[in-house]
Protein backbone atom coordinates (compact mmCIF):
# COMPACT_ATOMS: atom_id res chain seq x y z
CA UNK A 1 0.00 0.00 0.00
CA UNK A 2 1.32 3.44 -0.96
CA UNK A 3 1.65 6.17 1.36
CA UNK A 4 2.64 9.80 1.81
CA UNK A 5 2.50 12.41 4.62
CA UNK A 6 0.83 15.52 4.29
CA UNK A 7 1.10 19.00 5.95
CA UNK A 8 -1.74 21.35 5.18
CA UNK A 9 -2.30 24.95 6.30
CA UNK A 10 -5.20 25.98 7.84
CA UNK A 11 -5.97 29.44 6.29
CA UNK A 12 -7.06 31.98 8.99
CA UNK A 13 -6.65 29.84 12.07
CA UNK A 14 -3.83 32.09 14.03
CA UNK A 15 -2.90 32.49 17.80
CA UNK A 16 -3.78 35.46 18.29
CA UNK A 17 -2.52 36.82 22.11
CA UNK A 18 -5.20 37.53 25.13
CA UNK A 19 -2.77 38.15 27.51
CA UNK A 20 1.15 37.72 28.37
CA UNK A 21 0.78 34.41 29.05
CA UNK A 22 -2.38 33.23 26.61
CA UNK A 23 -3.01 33.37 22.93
CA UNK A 24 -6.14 31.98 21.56
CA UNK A 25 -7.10 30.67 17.81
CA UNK A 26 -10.07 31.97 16.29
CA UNK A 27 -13.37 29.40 15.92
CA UNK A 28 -12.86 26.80 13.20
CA UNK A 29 -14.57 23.68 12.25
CA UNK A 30 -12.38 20.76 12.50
CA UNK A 31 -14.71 18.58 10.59
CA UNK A 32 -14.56 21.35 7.59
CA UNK A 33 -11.39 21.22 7.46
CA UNK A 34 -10.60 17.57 7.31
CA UNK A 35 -13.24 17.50 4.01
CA UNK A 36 -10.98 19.93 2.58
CA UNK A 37 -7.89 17.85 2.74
CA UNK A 38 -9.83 15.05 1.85
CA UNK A 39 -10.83 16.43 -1.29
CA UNK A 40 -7.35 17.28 -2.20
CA UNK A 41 -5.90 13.97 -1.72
CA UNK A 42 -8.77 12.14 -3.09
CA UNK A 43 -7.56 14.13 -6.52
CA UNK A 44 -4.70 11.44 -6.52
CA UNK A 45 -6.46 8.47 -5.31
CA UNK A 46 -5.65 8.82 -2.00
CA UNK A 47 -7.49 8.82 1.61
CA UNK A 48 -6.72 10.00 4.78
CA UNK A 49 -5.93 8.05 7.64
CA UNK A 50 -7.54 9.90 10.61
CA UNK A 51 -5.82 8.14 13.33
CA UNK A 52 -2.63 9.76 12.06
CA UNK A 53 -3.48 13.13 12.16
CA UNK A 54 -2.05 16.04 14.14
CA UNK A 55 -2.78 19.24 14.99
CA UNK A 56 0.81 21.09 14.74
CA UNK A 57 1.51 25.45 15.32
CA UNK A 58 4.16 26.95 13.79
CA UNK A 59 5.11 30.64 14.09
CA UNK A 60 1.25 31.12 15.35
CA UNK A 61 -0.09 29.55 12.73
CA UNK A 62 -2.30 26.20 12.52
CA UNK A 63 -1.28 23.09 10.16
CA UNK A 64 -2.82 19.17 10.24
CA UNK A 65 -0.12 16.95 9.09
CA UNK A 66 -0.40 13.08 8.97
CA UNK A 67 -0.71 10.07 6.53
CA UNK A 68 -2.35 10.03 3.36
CA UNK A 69 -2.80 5.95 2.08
CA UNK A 70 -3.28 4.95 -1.43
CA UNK A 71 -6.01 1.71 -1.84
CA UNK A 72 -5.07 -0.81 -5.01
CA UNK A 73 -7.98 -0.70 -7.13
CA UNK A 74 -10.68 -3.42 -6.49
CA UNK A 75 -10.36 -6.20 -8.63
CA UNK A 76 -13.44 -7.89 -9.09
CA UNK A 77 -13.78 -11.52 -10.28
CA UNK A 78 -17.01 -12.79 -12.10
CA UNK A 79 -18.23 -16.06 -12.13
CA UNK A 80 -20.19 -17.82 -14.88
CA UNK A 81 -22.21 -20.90 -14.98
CA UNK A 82 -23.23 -22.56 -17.60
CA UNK A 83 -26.23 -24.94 -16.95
């Protein structure tokens, strides 16, 4: 089974500070933005694995990185009788 890892940049989703000591993100749907990567990868045939998946900040700013898998095609095999 192919693989690859991903790192994708979630647009708008930024610590922004409260405080000294606390900076918040804005409100974001998680779920929103898992379709969106899905979507992208399923461009190349491939899914994401959602156990894999991590929420990473760098600099402030949000990015999900994790494991895209690639599925062999389904081979189907038909049967004939003949009576």
């Amino acid at each position: 089974m192919e693989s690859k890892l991903f790192s994708y940049k979630v647009e708008g989703v930024v610590l922004e500070p409260v405080n000294d000591n606390l900076k918040i993100s804005p409100i974001f749907d998680r779920k929103e933005v898992l379709e969106k990567v899905k979507e992208i990868l399923k461009e190349d045939n491939f899914t994401l694995d959602e156990r894999t998946i991590e929420y990473n900040i760098e600099a402030g700013q949000l990015y999900l990185q994790g494991l895209a898998i690639k599925h062999p095609e389904s081979k189907s095999i038909g049967f004939r009788i003949n009576n």
